[in-house]
N, C-alpha and C. Protein backbone atom coordinates (compact mmCIF):
# COMPACT_ATOMS: atom_id res chain seq x y z
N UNK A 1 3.64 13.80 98.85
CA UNK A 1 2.92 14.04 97.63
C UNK A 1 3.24 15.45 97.10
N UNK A 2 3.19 16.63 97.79
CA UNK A 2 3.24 18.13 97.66
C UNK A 2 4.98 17.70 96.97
N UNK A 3 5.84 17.26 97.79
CA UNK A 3 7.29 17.36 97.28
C UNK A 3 7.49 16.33 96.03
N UNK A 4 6.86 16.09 95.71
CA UNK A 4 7.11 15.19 94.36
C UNK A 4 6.68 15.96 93.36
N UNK A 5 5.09 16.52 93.46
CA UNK A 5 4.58 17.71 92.68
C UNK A 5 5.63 18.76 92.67
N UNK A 6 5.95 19.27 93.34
CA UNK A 6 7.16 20.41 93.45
C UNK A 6 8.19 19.49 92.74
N UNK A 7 8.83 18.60 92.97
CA UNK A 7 10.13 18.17 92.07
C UNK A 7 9.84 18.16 90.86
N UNK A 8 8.31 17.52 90.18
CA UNK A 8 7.99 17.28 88.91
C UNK A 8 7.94 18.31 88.57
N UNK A 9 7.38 19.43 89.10
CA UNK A 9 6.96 21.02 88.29
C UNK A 9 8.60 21.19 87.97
N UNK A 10 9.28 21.11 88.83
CA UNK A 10 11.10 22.13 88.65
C UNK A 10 11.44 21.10 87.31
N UNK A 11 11.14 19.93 87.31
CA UNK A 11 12.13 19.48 86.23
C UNK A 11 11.59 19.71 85.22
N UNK A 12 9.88 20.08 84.79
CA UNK A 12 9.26 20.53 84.30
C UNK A 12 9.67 21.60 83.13
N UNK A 13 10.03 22.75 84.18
CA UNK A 13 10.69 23.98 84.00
C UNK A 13 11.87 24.29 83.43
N UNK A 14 13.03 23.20 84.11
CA UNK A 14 14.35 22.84 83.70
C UNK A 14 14.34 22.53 82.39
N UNK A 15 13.28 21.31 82.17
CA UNK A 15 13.23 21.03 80.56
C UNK A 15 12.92 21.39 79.76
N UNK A 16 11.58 22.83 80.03
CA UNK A 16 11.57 23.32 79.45
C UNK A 16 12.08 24.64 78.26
N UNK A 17 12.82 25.07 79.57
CA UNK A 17 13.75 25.88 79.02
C UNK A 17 14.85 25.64 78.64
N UNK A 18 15.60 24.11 78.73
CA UNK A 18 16.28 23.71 77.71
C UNK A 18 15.98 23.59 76.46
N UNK A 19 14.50 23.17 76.40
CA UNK A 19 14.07 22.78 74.98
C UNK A 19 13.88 24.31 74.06
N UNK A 20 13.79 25.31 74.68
CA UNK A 20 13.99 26.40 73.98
C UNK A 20 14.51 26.64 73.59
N UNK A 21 15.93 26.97 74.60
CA UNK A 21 17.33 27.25 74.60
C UNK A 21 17.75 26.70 73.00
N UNK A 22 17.72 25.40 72.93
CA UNK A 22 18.25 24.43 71.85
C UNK A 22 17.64 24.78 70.29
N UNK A 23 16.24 25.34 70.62
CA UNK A 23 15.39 25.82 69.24
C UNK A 23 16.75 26.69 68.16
N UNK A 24 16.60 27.29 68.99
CA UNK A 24 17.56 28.70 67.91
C UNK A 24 19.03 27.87 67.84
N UNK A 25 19.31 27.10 68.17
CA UNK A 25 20.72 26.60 68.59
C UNK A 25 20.79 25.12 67.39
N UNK A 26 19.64 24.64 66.95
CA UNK A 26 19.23 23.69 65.88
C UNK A 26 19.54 24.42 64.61
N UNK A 27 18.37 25.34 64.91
CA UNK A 27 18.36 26.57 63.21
C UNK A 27 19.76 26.97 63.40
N UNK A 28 20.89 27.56 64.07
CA UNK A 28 21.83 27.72 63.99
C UNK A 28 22.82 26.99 63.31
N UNK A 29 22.86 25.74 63.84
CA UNK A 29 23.70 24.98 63.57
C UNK A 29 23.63 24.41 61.87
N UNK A 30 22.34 24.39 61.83
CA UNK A 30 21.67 23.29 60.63
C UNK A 30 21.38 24.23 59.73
N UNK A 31 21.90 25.66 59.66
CA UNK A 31 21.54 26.64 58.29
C UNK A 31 21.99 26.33 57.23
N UNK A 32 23.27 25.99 57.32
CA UNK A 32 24.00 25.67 56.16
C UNK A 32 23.17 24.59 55.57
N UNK A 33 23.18 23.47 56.37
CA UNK A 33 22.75 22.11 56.08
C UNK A 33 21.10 22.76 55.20
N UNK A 34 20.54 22.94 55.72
CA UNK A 34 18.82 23.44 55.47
C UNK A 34 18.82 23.69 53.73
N UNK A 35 20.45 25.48 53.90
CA UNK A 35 19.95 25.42 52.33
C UNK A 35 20.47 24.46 50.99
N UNK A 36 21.86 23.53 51.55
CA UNK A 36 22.17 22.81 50.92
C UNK A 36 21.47 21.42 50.52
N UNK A 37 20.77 21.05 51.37
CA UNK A 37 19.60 20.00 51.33
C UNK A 37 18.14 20.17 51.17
N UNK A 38 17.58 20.96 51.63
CA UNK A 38 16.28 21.48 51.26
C UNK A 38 16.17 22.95 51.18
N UNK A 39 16.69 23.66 49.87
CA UNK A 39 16.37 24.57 49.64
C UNK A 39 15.40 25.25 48.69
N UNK A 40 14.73 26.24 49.51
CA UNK A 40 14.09 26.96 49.37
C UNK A 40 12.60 26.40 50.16
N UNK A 41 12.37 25.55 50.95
CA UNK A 41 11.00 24.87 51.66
C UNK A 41 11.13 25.90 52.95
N UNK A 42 10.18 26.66 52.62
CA UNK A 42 9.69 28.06 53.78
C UNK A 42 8.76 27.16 54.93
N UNK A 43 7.91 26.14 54.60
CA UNK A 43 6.79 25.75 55.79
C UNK A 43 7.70 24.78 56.60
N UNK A 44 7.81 25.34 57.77
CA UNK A 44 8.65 24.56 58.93
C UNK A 44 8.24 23.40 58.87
N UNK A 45 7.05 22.67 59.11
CA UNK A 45 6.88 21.07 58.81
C UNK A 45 7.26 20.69 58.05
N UNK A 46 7.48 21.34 56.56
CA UNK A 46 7.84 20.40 55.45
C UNK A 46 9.87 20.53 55.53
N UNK A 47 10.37 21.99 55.95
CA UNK A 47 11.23 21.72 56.35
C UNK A 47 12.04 20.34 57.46
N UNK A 48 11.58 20.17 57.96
CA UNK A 48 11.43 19.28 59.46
C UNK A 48 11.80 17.95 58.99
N UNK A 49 10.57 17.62 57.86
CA UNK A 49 10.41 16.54 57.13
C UNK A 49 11.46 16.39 55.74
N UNK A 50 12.07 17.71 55.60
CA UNK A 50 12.78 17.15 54.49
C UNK A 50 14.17 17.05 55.06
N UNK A 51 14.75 17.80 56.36
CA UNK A 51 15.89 17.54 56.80
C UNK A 51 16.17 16.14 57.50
N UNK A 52 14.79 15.58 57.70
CA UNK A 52 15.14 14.74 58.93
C UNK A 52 15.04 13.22 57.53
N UNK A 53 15.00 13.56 56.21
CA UNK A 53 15.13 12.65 55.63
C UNK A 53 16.20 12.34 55.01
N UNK A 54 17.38 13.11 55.21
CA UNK A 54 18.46 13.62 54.69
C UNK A 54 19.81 13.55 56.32
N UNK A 55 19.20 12.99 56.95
CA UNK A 55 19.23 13.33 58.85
C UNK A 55 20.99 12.63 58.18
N UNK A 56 21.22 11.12 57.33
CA UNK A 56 22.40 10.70 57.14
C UNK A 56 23.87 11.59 56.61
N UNK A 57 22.99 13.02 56.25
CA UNK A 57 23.88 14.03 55.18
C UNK A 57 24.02 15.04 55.92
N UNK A 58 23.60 16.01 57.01
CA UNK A 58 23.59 16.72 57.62
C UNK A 58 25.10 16.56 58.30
N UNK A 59 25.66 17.94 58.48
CA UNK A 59 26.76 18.09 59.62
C UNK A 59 26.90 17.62 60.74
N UNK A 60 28.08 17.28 61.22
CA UNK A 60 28.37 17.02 62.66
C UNK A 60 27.62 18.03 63.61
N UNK A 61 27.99 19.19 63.48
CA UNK A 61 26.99 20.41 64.42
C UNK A 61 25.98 19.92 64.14
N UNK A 62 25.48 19.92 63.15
CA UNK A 62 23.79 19.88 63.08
C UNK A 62 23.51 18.55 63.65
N UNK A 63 23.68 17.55 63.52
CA UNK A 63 23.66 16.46 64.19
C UNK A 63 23.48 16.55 65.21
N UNK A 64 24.41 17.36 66.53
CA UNK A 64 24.69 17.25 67.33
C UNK A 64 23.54 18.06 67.96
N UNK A 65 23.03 19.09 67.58
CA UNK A 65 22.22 20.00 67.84
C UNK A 65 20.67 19.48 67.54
N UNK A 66 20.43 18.34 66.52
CA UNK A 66 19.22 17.45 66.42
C UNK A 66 18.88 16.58 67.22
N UNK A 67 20.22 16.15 68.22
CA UNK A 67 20.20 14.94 69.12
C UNK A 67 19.60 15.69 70.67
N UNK A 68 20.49 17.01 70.38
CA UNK A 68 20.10 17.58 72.01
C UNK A 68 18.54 17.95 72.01
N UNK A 69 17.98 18.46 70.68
CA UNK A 69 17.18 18.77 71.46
C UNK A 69 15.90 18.07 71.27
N UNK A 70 16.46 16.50 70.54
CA UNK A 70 15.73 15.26 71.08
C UNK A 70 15.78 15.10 72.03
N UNK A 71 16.50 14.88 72.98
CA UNK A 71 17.10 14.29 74.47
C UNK A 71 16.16 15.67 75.21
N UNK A 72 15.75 16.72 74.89
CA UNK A 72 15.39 17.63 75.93
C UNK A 72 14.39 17.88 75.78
N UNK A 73 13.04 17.43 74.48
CA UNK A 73 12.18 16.78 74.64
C UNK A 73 11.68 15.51 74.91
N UNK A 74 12.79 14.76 75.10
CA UNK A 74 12.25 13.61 75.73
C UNK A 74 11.96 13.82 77.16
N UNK A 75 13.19 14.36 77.36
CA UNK A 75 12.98 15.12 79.26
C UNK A 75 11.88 15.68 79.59
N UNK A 76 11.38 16.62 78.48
CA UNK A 76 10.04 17.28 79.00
C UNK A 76 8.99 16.28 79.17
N UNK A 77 8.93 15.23 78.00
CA UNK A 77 7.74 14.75 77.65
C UNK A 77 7.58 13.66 79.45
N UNK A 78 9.13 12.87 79.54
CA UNK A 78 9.24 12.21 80.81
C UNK A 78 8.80 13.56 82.06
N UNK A 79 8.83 14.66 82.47
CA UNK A 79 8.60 15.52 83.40
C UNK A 79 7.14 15.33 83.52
N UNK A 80 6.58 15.60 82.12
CA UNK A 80 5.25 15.93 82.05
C UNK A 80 4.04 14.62 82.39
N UNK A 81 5.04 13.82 82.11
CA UNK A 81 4.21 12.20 82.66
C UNK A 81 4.08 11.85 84.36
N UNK A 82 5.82 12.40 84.36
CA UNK A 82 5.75 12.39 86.35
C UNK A 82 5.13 13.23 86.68
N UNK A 83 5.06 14.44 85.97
CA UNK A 83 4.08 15.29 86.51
C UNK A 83 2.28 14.84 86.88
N UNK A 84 2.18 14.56 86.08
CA UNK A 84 0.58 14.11 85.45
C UNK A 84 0.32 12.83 86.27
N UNK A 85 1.76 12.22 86.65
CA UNK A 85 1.13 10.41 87.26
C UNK A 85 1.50 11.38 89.26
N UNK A 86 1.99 12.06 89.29
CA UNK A 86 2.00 12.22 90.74
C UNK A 86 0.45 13.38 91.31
N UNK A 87 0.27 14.13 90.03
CA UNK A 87 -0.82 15.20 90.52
C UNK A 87 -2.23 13.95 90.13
N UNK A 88 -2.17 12.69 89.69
CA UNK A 88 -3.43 12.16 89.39
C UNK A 88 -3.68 11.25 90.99
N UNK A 89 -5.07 11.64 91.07
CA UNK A 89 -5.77 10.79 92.34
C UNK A 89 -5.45 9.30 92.39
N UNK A 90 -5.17 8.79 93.70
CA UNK A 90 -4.81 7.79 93.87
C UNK A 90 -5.77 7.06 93.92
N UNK A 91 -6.10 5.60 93.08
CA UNK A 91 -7.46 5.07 93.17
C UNK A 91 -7.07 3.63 94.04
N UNK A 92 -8.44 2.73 94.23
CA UNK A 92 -8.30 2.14 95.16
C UNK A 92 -7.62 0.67 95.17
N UNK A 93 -6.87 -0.33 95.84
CA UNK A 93 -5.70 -0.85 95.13
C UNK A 93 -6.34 -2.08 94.29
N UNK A 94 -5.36 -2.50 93.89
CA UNK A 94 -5.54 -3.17 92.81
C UNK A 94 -6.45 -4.53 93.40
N UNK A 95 -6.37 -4.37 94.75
CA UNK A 95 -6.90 -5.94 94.77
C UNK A 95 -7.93 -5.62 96.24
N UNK A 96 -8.64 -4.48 96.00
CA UNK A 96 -9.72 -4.15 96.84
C UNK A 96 -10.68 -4.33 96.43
N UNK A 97 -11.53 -5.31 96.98
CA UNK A 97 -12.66 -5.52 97.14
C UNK A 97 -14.09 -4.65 96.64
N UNK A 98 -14.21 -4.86 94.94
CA UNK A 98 -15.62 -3.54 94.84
C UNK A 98 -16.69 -3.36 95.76
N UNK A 99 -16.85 -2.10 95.71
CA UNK A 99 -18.09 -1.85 96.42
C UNK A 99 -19.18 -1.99 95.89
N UNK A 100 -20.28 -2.26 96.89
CA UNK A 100 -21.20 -2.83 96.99
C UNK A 100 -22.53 -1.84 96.40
């Protein structure tokens, strides 16, 4: 149990700091794209929302840099589930007898 918690926390960690890593590495890639497709939208959500509607027009880099750091929140979100399903109490089995 302890070594599964320990594996889930590391990949945890791993994913997390990929998913960072990739932040500045998105805005990098996708600047050009940003002001040629939605320019001048300052509020990051509405940015978000206007690139990802345009997702068919965007650059190869940028593309490529939208996919990773889909894939490295998906990783987190999967870490954070193994995490959460190995640190949750084990209840009693499925075909035990309620108590009385």
């Amino acid at each position: 149990m302890i070594r599964i918690l320990a594996s889930a926390v590391a990949v945890l960690c791993l994913a997390s700091s990929a998913a960072l890593a990739q932040g500045p590495h998105v805005k990098k890639a996708c600047a050009a794209d940003m002001q040629r497709l939605c320019p001048g939208i300052a509020d990051r959500h509405a940015a978000h929302k206007c690139m990802m509607s345009h997702i068919a027009d965007v650059s190869p880099d940028c593309h490529s840099a939208i996919e990773a750091a889909r894939a490295a929140r998906a990783a987190r979100k999967a870490a954070a589930a193994a995490s959460a399903s190995a640190a949750a109490p084990a209840g009693p089995p499925a075909d035990a007898p309620a108590p009385h």
